[in-house]
PDB file of N, CA and C in Angstrom:
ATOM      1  N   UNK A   1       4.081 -49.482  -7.669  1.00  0.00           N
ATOM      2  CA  UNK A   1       5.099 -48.827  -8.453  1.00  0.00           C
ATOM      3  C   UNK A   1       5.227 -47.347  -8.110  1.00  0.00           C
ATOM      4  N   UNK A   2       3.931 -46.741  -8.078  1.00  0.00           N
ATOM      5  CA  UNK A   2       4.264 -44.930  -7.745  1.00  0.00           C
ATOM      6  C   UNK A   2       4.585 -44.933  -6.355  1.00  0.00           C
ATOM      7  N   UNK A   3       4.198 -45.948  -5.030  1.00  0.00           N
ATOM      8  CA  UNK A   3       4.523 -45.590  -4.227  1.00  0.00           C
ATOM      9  C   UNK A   3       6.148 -45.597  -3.691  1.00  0.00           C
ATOM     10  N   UNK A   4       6.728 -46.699  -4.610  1.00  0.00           N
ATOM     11  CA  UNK A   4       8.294 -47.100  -4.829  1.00  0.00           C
ATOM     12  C   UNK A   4       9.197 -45.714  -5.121  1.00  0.00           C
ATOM     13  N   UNK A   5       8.598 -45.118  -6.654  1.00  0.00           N
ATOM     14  CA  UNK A   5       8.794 -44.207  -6.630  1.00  0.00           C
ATOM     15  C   UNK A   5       8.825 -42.841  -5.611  1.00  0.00           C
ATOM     16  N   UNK A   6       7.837 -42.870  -5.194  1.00  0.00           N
ATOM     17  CA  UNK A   6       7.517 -41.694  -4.153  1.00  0.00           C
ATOM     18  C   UNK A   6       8.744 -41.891  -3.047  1.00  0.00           C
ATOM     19  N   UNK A   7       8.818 -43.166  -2.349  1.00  0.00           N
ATOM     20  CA  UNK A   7       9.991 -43.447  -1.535  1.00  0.00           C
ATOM     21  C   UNK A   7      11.401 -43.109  -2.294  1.00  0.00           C
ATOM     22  N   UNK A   8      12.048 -43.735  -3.544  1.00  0.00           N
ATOM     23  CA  UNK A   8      12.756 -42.929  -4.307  1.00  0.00           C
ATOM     24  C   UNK A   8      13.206 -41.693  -3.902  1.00  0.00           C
ATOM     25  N   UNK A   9      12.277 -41.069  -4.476  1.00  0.00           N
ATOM     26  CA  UNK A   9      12.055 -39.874  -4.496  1.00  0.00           C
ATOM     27  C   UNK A   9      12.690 -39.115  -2.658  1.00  0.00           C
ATOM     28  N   UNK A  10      11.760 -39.665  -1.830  1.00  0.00           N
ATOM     29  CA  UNK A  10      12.228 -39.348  -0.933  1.00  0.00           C
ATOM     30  C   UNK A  10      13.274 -40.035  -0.108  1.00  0.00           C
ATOM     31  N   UNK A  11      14.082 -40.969  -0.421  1.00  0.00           N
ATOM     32  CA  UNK A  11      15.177 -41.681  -0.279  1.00  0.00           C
ATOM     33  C   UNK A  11      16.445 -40.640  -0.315  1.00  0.00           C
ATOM     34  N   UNK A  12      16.253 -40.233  -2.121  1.00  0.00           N
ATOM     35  CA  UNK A  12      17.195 -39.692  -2.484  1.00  0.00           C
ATOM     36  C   UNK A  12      17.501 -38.122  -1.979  1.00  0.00           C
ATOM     37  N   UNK A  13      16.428 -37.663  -1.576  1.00  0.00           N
ATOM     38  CA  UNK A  13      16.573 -35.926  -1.048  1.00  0.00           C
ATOM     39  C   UNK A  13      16.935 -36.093   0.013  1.00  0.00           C
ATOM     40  N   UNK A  14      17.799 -37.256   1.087  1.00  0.00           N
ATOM     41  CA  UNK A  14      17.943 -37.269   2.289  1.00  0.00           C
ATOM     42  C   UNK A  14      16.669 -36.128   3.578  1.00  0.00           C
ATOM     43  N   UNK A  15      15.406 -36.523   3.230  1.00  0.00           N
ATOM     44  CA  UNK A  15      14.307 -36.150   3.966  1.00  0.00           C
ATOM     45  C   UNK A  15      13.411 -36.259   5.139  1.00  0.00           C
ATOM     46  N   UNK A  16      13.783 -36.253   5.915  1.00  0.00           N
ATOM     47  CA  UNK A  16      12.758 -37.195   7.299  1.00  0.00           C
ATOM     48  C   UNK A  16      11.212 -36.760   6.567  1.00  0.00           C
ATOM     49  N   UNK A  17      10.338 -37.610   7.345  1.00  0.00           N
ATOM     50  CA  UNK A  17       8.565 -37.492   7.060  1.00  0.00           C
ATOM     51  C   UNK A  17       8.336 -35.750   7.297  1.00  0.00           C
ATOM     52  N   UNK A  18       9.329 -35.230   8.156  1.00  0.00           N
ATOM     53  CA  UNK A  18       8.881 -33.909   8.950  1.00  0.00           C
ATOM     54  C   UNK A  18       9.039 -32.750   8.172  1.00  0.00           C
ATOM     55  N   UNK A  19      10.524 -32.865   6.946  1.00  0.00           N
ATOM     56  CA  UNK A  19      10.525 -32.379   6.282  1.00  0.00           C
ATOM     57  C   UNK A  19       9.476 -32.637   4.850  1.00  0.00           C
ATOM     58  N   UNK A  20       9.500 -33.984   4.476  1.00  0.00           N
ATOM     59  CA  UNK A  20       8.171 -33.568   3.491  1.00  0.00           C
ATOM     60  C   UNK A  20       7.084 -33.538   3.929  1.00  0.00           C
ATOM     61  N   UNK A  21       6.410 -33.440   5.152  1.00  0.00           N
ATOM     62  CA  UNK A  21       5.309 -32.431   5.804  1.00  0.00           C
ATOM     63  C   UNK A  21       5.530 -31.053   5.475  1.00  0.00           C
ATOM     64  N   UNK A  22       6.024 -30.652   5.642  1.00  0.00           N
ATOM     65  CA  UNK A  22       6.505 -28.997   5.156  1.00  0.00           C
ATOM     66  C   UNK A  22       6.700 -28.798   3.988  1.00  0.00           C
ATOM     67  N   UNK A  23       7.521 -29.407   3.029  1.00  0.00           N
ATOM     68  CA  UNK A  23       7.421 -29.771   1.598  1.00  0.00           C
ATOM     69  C   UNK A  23       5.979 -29.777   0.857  1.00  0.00           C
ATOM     70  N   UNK A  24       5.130 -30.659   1.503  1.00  0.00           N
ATOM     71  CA  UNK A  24       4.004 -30.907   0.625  1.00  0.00           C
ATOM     72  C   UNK A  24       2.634 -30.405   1.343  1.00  0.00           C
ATOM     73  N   UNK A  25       2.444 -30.195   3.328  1.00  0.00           N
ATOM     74  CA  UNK A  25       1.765 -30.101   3.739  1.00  0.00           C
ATOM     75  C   UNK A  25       0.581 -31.739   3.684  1.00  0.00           C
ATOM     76  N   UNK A  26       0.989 -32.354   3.560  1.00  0.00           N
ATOM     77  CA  UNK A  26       0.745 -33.734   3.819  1.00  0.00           C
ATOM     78  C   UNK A  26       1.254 -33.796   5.171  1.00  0.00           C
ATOM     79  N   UNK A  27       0.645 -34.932   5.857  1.00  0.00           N
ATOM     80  CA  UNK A  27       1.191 -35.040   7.244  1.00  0.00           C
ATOM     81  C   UNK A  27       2.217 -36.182   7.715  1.00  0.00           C
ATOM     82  N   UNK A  28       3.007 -35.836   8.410  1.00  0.00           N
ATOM     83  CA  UNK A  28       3.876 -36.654   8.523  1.00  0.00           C
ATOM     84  C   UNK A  28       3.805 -38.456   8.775  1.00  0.00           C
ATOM     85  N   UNK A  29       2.576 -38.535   9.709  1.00  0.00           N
ATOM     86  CA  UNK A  29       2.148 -39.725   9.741  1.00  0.00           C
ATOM     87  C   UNK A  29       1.475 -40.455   8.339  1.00  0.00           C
ATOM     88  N   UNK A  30       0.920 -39.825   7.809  1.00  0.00           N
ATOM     89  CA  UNK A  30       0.813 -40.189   6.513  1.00  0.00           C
ATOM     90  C   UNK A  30       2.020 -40.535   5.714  1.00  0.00           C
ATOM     91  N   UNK A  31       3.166 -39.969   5.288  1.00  0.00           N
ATOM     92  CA  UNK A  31       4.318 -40.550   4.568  1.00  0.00           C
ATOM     93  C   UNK A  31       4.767 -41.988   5.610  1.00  0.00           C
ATOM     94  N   UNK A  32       5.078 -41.886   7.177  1.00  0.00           N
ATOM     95  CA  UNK A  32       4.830 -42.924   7.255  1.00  0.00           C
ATOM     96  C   UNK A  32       4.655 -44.106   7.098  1.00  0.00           C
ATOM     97  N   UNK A  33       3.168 -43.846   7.044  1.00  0.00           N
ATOM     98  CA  UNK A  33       2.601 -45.012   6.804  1.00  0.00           C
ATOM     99  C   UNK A  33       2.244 -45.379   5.158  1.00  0.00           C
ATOM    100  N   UNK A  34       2.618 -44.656   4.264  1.00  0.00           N
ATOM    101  CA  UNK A  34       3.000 -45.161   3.407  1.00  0.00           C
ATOM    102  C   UNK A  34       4.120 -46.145   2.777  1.00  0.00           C
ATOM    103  N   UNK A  35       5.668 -45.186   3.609  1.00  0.00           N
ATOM    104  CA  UNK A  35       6.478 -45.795   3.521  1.00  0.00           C
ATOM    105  C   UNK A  35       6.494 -47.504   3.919  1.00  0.00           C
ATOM    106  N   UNK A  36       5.775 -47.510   5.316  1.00  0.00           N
ATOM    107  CA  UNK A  36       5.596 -48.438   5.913  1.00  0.00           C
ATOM    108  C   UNK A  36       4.324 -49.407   5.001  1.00  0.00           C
ATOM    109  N   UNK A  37       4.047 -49.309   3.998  1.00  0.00           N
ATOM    110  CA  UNK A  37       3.353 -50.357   3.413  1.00  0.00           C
ATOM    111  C   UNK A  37       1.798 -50.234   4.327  1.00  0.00           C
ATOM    112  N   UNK A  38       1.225 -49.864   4.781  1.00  0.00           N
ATOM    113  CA  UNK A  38      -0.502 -49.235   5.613  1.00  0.00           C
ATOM    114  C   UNK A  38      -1.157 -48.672   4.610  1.00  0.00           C
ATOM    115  N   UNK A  39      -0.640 -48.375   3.647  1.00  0.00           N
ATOM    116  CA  UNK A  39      -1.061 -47.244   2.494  1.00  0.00           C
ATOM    117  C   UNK A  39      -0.858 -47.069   1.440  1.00  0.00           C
ATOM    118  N   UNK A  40      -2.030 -47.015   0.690  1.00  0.00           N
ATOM    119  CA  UNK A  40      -1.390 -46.852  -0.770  1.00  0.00           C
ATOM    120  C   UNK A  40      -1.236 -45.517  -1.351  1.00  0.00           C
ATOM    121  N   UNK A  41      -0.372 -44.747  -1.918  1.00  0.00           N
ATOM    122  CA  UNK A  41      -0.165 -43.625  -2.645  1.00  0.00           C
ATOM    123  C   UNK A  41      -1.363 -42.937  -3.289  1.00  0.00           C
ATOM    124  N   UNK A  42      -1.589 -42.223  -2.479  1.00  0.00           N
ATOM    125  CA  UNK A  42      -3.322 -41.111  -3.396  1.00  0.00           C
ATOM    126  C   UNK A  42      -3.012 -40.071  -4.196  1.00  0.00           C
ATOM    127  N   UNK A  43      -3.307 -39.467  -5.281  1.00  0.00           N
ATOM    128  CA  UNK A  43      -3.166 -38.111  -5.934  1.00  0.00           C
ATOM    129  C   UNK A  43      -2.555 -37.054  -4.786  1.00  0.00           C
ATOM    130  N   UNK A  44      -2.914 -36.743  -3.605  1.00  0.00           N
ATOM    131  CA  UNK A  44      -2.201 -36.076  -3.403  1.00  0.00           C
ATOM    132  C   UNK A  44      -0.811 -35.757  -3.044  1.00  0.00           C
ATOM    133  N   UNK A  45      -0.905 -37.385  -2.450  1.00  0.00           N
ATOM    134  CA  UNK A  45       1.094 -37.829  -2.015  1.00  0.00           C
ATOM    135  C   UNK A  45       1.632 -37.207  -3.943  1.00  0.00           C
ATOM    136  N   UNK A  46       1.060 -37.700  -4.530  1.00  0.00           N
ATOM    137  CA  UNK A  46       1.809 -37.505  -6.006  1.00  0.00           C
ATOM    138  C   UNK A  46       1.606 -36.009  -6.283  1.00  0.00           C
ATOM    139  N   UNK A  47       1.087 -34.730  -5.926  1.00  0.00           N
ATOM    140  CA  UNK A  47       0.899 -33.767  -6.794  1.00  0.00           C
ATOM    141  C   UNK A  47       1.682 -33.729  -5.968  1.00  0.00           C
ATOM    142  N   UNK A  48       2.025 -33.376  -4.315  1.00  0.00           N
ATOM    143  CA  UNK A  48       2.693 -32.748  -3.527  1.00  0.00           C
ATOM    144  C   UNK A  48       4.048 -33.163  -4.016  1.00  0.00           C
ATOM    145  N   UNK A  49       4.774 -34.166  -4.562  1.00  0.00           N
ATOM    146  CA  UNK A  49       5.967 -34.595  -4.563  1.00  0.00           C
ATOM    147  C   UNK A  49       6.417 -33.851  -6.110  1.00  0.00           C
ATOM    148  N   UNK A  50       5.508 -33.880  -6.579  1.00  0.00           N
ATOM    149  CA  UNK A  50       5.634 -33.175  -8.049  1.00  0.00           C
ATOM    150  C   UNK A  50       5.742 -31.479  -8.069  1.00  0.00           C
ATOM    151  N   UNK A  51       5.098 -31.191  -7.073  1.00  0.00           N
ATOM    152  CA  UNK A  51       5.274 -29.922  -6.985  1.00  0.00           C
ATOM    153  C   UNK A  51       6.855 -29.288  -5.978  1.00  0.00           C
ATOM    154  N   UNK A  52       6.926 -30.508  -4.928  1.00  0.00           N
ATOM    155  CA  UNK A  52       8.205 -30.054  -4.255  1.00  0.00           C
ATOM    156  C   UNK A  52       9.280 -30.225  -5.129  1.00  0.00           C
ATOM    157  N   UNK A  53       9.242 -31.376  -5.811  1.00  0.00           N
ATOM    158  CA  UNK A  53      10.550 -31.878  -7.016  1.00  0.00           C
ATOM    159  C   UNK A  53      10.045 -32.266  -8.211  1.00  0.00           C
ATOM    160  N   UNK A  54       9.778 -30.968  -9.186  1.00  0.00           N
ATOM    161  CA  UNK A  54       9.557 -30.718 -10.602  1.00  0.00           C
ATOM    162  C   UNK A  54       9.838 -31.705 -11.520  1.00  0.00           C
ATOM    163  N   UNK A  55      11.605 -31.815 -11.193  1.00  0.00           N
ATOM    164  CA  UNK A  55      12.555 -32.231 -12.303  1.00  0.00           C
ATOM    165  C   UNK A  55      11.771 -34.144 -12.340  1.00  0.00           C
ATOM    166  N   UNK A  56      11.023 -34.128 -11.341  1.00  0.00           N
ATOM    167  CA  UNK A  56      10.893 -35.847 -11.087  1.00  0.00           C
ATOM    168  C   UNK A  56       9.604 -36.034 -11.398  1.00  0.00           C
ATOM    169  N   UNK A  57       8.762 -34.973 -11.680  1.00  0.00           N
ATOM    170  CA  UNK A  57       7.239 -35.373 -12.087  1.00  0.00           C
ATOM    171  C   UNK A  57       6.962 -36.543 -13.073  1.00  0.00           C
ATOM    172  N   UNK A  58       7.829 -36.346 -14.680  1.00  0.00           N
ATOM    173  CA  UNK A  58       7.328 -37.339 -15.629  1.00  0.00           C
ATOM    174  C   UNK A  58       7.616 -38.708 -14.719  1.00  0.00           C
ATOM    175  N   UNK A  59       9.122 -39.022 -14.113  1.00  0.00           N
ATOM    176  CA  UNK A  59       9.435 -40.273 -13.630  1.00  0.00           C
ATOM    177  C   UNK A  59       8.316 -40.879 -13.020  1.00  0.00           C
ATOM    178  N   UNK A  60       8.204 -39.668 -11.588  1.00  0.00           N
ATOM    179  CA  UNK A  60       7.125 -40.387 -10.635  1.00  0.00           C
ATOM    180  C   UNK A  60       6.138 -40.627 -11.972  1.00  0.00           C
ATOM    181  N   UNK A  61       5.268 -40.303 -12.447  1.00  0.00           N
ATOM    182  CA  UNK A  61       3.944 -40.675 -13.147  1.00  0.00           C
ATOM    183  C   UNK A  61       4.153 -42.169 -13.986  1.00  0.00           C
ATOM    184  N   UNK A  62       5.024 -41.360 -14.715  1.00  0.00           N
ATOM    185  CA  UNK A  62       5.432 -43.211 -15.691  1.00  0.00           C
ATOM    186  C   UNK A  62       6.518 -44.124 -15.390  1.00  0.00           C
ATOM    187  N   UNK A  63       7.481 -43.884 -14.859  1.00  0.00           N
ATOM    188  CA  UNK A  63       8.718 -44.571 -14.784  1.00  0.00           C
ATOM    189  C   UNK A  63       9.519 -44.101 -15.747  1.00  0.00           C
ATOM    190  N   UNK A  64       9.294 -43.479 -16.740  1.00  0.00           N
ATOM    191  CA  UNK A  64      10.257 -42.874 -17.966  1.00  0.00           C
ATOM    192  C   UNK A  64      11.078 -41.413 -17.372  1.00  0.00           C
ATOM    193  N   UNK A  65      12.157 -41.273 -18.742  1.00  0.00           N
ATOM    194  CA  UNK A  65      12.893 -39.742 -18.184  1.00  0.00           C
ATOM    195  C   UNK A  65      12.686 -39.491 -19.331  1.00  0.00           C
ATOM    196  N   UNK A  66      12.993 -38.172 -19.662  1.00  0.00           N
ATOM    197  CA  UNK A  66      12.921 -37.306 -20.576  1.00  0.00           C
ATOM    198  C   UNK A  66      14.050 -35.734 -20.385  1.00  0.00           C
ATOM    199  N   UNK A  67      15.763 -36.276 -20.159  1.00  0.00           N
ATOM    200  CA  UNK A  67      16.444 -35.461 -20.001  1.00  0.00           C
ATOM    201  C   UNK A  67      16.509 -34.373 -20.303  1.00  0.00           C
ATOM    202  N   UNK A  68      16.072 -34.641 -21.749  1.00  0.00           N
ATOM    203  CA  UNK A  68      16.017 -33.503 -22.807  1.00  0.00           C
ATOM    204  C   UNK A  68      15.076 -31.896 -22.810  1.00  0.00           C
ATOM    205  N   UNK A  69      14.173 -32.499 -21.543  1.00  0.00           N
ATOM    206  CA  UNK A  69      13.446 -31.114 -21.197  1.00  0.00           C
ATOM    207  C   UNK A  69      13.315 -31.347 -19.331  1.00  0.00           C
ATOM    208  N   UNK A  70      14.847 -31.702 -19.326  1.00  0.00           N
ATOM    209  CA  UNK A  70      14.596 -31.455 -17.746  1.00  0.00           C
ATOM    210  C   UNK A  70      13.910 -32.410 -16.216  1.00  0.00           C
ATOM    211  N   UNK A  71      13.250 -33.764 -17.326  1.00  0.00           N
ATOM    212  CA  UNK A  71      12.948 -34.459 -16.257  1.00  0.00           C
ATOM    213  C   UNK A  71      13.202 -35.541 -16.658  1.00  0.00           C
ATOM    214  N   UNK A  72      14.022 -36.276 -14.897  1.00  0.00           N
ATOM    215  CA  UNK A  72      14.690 -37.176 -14.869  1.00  0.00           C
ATOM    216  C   UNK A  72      14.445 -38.192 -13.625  1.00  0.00           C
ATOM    217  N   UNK A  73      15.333 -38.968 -13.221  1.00  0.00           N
ATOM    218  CA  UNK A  73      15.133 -40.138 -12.276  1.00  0.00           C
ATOM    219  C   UNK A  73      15.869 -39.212 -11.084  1.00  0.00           C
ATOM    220  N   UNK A  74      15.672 -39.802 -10.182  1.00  0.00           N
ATOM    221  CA  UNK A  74      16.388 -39.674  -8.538  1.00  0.00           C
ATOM    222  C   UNK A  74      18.202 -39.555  -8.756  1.00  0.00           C
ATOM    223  N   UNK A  75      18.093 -41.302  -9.684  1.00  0.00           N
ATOM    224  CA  UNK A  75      19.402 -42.008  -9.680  1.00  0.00           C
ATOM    225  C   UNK A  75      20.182 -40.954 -10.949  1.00  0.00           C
ATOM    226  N   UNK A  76      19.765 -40.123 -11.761  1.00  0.00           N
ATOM    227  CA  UNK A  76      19.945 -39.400 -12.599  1.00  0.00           C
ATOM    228  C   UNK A  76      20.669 -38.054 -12.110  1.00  0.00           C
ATOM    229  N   UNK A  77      20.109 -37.700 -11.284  1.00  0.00           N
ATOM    230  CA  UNK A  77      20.491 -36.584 -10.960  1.00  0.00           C
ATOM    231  C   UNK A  77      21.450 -36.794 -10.051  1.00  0.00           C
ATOM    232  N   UNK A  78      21.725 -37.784  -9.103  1.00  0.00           N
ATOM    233  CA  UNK A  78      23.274 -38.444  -8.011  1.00  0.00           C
ATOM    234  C   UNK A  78      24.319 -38.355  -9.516  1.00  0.00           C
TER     235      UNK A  78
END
C-alpha cells in the first residue's frame, strides 16, 4: 500500500528516478527498483517523499486526507 502510494505520488509530479534522487537524495536505482516491485518501501523512501511533498505526508502514511489543514491525495490536487 505505501509503496503504491509512493509511486502515486511520483506518478503524479511527472518525475523521472533522477529527479527524485535530487528531491530526496535517495538513489536513483533505488526508486527503481522499487517501482519495479525488487523492493519494498523503507522509512526513508517515506520521510524523503514527505519532506519533498508536504501537502501528501498524512495520505502517504494512512491513505486518508485531511483538506482542511492542507493535506491531501495526488488525485486531489489534479
Amino acid at each position: 500500500m505505501i509503496r503504491d502510494r509512493l509511486i502515486a505520488i511520483w506518478d503524479s509530479q511527472g518525475l523521472s528516478a533522477t529527479d527524485l534522487e535530487k528531491l530526496t537524495g535517495i538513489d536513483r536505482s533505488n526508486w527503481y527498483s522499487l517501482r519495479n516491485g525488487r523492493r519494498r518501501a523503507n522509512e526513508d523512501d517515506i520521510q524523503g517523499i514527505a519532506k519533498a511533498f508536504p501537502q501528501f505526508a498524512y495520505w502517504l502514511t494512512t491513505g486518508l486526507t485531511a483538506p482542511e489543514i492542507g493535506q491531501i491525495s495526488p488525485e486531489q490536487e489534479q
